[in-house]
Protein backbone atom coordinates (compact mmCIF):
# COMPACT_ATOMS: atom_id res chain seq x y z
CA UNK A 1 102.37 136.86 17.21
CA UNK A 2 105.63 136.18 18.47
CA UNK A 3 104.71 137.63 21.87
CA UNK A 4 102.06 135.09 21.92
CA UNK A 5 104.87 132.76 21.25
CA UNK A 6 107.23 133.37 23.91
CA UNK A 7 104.45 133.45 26.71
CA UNK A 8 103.68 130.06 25.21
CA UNK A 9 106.95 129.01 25.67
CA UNK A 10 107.64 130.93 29.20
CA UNK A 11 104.22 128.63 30.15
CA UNK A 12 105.66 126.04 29.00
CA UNK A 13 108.24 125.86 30.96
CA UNK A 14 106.88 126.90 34.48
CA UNK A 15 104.27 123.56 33.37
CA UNK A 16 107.54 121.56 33.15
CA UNK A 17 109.13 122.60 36.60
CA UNK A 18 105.86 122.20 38.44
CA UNK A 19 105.62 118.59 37.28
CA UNK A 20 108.96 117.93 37.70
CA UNK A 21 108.27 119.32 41.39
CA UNK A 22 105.24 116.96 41.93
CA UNK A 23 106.89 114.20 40.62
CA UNK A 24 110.08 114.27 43.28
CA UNK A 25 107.70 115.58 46.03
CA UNK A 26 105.12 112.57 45.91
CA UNK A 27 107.83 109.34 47.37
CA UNK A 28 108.13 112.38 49.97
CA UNK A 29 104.92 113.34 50.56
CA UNK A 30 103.51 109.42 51.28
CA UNK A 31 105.70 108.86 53.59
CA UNK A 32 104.88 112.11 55.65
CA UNK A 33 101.35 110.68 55.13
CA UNK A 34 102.97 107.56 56.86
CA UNK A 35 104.75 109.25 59.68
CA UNK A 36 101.74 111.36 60.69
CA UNK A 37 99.54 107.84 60.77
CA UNK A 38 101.64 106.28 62.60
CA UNK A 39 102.53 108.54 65.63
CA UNK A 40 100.30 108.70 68.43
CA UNK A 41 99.21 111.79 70.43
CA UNK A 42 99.69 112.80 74.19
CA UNK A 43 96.38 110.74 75.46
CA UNK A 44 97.75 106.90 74.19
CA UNK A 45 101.17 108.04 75.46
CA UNK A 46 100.07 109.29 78.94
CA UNK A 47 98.06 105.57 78.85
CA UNK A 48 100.53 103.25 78.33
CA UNK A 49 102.14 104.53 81.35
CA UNK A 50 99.19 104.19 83.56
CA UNK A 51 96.58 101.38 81.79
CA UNK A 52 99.18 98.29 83.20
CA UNK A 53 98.51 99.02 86.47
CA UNK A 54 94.68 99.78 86.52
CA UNK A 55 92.27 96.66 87.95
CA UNK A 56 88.82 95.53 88.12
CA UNK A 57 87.90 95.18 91.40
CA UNK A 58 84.65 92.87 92.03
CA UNK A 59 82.67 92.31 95.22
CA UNK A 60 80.51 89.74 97.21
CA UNK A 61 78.77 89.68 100.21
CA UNK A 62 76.08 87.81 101.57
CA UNK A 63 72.76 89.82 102.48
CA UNK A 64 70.08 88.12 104.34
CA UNK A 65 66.76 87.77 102.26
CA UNK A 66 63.61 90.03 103.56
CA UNK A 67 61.61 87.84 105.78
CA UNK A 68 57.92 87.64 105.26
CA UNK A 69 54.92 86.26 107.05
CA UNK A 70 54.84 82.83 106.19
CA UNK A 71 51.08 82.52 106.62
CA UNK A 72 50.61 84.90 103.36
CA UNK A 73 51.65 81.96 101.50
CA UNK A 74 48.74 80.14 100.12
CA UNK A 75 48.68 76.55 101.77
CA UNK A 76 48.58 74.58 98.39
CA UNK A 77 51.90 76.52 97.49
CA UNK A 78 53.17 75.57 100.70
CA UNK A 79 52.54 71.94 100.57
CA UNK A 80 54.16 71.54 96.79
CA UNK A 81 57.59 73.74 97.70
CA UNK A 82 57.54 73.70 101.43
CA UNK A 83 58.40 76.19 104.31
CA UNK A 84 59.97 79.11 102.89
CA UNK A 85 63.59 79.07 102.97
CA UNK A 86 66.26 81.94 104.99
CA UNK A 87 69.47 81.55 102.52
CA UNK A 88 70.99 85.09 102.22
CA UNK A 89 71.63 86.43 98.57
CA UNK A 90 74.80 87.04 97.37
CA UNK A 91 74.75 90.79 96.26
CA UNK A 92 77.83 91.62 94.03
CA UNK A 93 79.63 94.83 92.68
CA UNK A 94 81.97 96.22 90.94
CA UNK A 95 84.79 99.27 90.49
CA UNK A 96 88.60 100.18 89.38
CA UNK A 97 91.61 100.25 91.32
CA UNK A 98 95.02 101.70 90.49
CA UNK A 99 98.35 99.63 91.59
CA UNK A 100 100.18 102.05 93.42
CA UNK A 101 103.65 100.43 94.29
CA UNK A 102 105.59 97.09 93.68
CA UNK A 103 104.06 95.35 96.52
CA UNK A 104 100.84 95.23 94.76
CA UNK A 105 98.98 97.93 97.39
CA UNK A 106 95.42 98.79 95.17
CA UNK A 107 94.21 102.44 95.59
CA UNK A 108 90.38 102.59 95.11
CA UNK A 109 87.08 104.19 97.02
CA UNK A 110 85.85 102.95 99.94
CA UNK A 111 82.41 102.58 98.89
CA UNK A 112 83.36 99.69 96.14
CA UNK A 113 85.16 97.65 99.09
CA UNK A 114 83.18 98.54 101.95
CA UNK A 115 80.96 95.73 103.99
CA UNK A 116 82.33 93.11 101.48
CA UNK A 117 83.07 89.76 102.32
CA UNK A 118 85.07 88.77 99.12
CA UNK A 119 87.38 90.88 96.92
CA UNK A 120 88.65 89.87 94.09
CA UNK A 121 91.20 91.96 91.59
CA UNK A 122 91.69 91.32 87.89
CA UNK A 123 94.68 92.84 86.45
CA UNK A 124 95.48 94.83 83.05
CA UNK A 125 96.39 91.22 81.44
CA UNK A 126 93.62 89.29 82.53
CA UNK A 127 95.14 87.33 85.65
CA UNK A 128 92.74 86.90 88.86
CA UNK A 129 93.59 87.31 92.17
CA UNK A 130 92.34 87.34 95.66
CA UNK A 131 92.11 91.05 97.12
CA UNK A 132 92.54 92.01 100.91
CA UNK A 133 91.06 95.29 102.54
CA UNK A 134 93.80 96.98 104.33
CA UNK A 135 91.45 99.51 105.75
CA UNK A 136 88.78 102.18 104.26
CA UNK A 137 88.07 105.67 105.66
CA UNK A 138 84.38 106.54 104.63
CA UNK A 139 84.86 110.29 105.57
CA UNK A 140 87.19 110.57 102.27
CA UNK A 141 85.96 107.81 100.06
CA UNK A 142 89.08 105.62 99.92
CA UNK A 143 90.45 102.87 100.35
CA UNK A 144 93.69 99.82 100.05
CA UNK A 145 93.43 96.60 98.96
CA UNK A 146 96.28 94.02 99.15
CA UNK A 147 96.54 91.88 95.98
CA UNK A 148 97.69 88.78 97.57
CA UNK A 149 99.50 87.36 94.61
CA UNK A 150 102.82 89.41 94.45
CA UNK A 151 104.75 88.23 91.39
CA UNK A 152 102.15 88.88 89.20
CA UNK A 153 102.09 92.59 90.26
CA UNK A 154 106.43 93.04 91.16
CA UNK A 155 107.17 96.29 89.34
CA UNK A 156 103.84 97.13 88.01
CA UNK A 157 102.16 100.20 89.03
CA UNK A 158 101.52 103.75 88.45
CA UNK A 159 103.11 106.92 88.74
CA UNK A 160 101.63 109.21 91.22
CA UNK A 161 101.58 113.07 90.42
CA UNK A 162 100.75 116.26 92.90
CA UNK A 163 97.44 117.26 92.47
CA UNK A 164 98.48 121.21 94.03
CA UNK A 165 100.42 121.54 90.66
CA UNK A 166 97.23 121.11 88.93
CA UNK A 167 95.02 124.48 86.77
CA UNK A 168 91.99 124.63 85.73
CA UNK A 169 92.33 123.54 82.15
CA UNK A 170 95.04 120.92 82.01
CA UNK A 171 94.36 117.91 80.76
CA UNK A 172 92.24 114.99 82.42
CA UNK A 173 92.68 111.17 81.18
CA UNK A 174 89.92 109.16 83.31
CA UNK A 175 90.49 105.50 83.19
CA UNK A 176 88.55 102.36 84.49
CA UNK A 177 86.30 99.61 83.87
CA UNK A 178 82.79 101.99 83.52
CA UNK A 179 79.76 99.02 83.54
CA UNK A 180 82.62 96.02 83.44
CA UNK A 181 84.16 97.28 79.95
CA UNK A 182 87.79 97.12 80.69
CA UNK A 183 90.31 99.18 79.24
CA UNK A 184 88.11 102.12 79.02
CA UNK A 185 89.86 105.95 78.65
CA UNK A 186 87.74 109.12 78.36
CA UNK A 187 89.41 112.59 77.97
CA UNK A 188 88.06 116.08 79.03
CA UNK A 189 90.05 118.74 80.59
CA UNK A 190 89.86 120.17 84.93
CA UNK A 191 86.74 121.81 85.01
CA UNK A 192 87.17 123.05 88.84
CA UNK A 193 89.07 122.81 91.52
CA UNK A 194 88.85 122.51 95.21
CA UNK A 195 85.09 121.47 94.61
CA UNK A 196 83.50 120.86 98.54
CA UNK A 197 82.14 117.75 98.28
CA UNK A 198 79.46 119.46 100.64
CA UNK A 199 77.57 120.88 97.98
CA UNK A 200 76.87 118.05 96.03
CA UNK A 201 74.97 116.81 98.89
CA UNK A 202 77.05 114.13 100.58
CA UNK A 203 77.80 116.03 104.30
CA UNK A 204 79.06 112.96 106.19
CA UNK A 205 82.28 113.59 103.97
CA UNK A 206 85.68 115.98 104.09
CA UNK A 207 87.22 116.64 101.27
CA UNK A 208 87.75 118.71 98.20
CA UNK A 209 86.92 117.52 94.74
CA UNK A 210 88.65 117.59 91.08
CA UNK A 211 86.15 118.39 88.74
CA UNK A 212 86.48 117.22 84.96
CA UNK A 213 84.30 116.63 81.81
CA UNK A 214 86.34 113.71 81.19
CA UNK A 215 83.10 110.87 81.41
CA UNK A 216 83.39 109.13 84.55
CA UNK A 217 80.08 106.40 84.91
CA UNK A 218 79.48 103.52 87.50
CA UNK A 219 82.29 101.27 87.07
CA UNK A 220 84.70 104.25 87.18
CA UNK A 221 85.08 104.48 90.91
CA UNK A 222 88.08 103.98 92.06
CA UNK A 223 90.34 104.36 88.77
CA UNK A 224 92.85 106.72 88.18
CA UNK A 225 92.47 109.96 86.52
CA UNK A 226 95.88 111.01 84.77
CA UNK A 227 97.42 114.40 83.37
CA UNK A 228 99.13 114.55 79.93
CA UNK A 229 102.48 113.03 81.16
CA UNK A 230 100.75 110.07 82.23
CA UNK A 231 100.67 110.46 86.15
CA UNK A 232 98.43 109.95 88.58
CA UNK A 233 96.71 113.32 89.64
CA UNK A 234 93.34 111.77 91.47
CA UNK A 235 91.39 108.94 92.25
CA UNK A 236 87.55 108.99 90.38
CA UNK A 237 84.99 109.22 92.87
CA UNK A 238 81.11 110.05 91.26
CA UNK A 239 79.31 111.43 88.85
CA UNK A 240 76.82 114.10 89.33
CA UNK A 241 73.36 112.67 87.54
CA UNK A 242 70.30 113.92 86.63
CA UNK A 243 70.39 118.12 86.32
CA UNK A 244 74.26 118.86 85.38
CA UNK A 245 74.63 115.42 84.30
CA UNK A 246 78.31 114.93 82.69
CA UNK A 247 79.96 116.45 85.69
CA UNK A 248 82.70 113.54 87.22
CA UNK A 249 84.43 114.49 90.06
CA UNK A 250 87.97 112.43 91.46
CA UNK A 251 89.86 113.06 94.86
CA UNK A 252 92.98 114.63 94.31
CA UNK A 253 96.49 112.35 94.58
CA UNK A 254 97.72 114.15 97.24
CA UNK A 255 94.56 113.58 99.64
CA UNK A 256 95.12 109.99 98.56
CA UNK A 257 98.62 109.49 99.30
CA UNK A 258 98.69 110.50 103.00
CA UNK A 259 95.18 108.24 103.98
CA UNK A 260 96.93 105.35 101.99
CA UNK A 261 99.78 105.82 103.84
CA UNK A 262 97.43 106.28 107.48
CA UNK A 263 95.44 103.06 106.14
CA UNK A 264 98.93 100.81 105.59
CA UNK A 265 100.16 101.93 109.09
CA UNK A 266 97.07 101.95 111.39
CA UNK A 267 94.29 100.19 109.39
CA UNK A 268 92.09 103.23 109.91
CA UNK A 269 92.13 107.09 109.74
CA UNK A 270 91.71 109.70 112.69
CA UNK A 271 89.30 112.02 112.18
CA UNK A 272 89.01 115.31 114.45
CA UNK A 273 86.11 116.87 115.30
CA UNK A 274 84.53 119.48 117.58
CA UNK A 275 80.70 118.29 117.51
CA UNK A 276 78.98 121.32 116.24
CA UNK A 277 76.36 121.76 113.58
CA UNK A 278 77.48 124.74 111.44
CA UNK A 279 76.32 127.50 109.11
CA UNK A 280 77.50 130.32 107.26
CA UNK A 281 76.66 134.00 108.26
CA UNK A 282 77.91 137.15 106.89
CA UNK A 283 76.89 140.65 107.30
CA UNK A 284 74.18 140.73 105.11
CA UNK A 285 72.47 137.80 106.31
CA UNK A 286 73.08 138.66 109.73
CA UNK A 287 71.30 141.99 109.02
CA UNK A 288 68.68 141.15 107.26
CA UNK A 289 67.61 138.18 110.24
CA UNK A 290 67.65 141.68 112.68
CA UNK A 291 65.47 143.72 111.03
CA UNK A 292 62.96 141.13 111.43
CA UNK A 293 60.70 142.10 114.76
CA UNK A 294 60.24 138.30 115.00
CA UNK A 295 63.81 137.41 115.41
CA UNK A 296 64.53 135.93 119.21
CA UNK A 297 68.16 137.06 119.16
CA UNK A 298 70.45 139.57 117.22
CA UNK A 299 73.36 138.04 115.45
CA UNK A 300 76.41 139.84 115.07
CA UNK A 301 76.97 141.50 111.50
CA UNK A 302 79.97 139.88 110.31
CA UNK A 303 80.97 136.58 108.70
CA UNK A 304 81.98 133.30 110.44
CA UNK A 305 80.38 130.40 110.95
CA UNK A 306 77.52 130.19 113.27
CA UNK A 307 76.73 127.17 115.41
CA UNK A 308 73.00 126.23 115.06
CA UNK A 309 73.40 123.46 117.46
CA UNK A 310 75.86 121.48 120.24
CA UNK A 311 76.02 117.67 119.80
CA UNK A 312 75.57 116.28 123.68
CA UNK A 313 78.77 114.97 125.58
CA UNK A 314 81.03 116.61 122.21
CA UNK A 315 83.80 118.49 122.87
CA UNK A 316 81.96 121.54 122.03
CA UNK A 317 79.54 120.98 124.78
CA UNK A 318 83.03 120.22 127.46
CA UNK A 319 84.59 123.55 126.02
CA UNK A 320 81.04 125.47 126.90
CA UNK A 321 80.44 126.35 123.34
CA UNK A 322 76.70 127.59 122.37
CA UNK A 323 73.96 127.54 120.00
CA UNK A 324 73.91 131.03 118.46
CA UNK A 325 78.51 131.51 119.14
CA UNK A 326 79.90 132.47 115.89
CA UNK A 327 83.43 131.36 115.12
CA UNK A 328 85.25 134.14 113.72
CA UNK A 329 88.68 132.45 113.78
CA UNK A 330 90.48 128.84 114.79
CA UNK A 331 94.54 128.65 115.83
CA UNK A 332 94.61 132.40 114.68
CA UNK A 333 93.66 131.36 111.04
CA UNK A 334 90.21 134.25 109.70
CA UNK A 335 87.13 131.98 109.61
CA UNK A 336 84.54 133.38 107.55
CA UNK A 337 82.45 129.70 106.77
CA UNK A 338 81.85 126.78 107.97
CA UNK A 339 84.05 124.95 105.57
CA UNK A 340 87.14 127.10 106.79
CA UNK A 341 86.57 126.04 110.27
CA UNK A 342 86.36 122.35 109.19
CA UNK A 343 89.82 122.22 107.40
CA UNK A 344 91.62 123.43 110.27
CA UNK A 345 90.00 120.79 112.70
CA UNK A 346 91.31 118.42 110.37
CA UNK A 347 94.93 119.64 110.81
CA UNK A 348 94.11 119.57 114.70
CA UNK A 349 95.62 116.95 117.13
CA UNK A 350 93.41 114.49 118.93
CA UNK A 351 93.54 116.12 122.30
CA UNK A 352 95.82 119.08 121.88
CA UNK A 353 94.10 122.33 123.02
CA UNK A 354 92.58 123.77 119.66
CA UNK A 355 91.60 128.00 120.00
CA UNK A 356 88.78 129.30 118.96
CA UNK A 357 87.83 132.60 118.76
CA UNK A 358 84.27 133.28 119.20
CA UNK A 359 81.75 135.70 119.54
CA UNK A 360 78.89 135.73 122.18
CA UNK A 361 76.42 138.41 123.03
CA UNK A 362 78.40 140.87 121.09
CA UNK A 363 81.58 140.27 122.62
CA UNK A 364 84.73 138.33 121.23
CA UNK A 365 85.95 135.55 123.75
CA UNK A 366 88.50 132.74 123.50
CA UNK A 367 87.25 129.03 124.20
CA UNK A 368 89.93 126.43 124.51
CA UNK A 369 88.62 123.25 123.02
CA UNK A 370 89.94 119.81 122.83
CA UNK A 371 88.99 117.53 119.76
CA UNK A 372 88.53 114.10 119.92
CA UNK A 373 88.32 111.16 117.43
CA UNK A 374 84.84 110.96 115.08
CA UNK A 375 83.08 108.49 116.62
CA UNK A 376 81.42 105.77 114.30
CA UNK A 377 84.39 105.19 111.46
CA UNK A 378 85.47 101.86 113.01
């Protein structure tokens, strides 16, 4: 009995220090509750940073209507509304920008600005202005655009970041206005770098691609996408639809920076180039083409990139370069594909001799080639 009694008691009192534990602990415990409600993570940090300086950027231009044979139109029609009319339809669009210094200079793609006749930028607080193209360069998707009021923009704009510190797996903060809802942020992570924008399909372009999961959708194009500290790491470009849908894709800042820079000095970009149509061959392929009895030539067994054919009056065709060469290596850099080949004629100089190493009929010879300007940009 009276060990029943002093475990009662010895309860007891353990009951009396828990409560009195509780009872200081709760003032303590709400206003932990309170602290971790009211901080904020990394994402609306890294935004505030950034959101001030991203714009709406939206488009007009006139587009003539499609003419038709006016004698389709039944004659009683005719007589009640008359001839048909000629005025050209204003088409409009729409994108993102990102203010990229204190004069009010707009980074965005060149496909929401190009062939436009009226630009017109809305800022983070609401205010309109008038937007000027600076210049466009279709071959890497961007462009500038000059907002033209300059006090409403002194001292707002973003920080820029270097897209070669990037890893696969960092953050990726995609903001815009996706299908005109402003103010928009979606998060995902970088899914891929160094993406060829080749194999999506688009091979009138030359550059390498960020990949995220962060949703990018039409509206998107031309905003910034952000890391964690709230900089600038690449400009959103597309969205892959359809199979792999939910793949969004930005160019890196880097890329960005130095055609900005080309576009607020010269208006345009240079672009090298060689005029060749490539492909890729390696050993195997090669191989595998010369055991066939119906092949018309043998290919050497080793990798490069092949040229399947010589655009006419190109400096490939002045050098003396073939259908069926194989470009093993360029300014004494290892080709082994086409896309190797193309990022060193992009570090070439407009009429500088450029060496190639090729191989013809078995036999490695060096053809001194001089690349000129990409016709069509301007």
């Amino acid at each position: 009995m009276r060990f029943l009694k002093t475990k009662f008691i010895y309860l007891f009192k353990i009951g009396i220090l828990i409560s009195t534990f509780l009872i200081n602990f709760y003032p303590f415990s709400e206003v932990l509750a309170l602290n971790n409600f009211d901080s904020h993570n990394f994402v609306s940090d890294a935004v505030k940073s950034v959101a001030p300086a991203v714009v709406r950027i939206d488009t007009e231009r006139l587009v003539e209507r499609q003419k038709f044979d006016p004698t389709l139109l039944d004659p009683l029609l005719r007589d009640l509304l008359g001839e048909p009319g000629m005025a050209p339809d204003r088409e409009r669009g729409q994108g993102s920008g990102v203010i990229i210094d204190k004069n009010g200079l707009v980074l965005t793609n060149a496909h929401v600005v190009e062939r436009v006749d009226n630009v017109s930028v809305t800022l983070a607080d609401g205010t309109n202005c008038d937007g000027q193209v600076l210049g466009s360069d279709s071959i890497t998707d961007l462009a500038l655009v000059k907002v033209k009021v300059k006090d409403q923009v002194n001292s707002i704009y973003a920080p820029l970041g270097d897209s070669e510190e990037l890893e696969v797996g960092d953050w990726a903060i995609a903001l815009g206005t996706p299908y005109g809802l402003e103010k928009t942020v979606t998060l995902g992570i970088v899914s891929s770098l160094h993406r060829d924008i080749n194999a999506l399909g688009f091979s009138d372009k030359r550059l390498d691609l960020i990949q995220t999961d962060a949703a990018i959708n039409p509206g998107n194009s031309g905003g910034p996408l952000i890391n964690s500290n709230g900089q600038v790491i690449g400009i959103n470009t597309l969205v892959r639809s359809g199979p792999g849908a939910g793949l969004g894709f930005a160019i890196p800042i880097n890329l960005a920076k130095n055609v900005s820079d080309q576009l607020l000095q010269n208006g345009e970009v240079i672009h090298p180039y060689l005029g060749v149509q490539l492909i890729s061959l390696n050993p195997k392929i090669a191989k595998e083409h010369n055991e066939d009895p119906n092949a018309l030539v043998q290919l050497p067994e080793r990798s490069g990139a092949l040229i399947q054919s010589v655009i006419p009056n190109s400096p490939a065709e002045k050098a003396g370069l073939r259908r069926g060469d194989l470009v093993i290596a360029a300014e004494n850099i290892l080709i082994e594909e086409p896309k190797a080949l193309l990022d060193e004629v992009e570090k070439a100089k407009i009429g500088k001799i450029f060496l190639l190493n090729v191989v013809r009929d078995n036999k490695e010879i060096k053809v001194n080639i001089k690349p000129e300007a990409l016709p069509g940009l301007t």
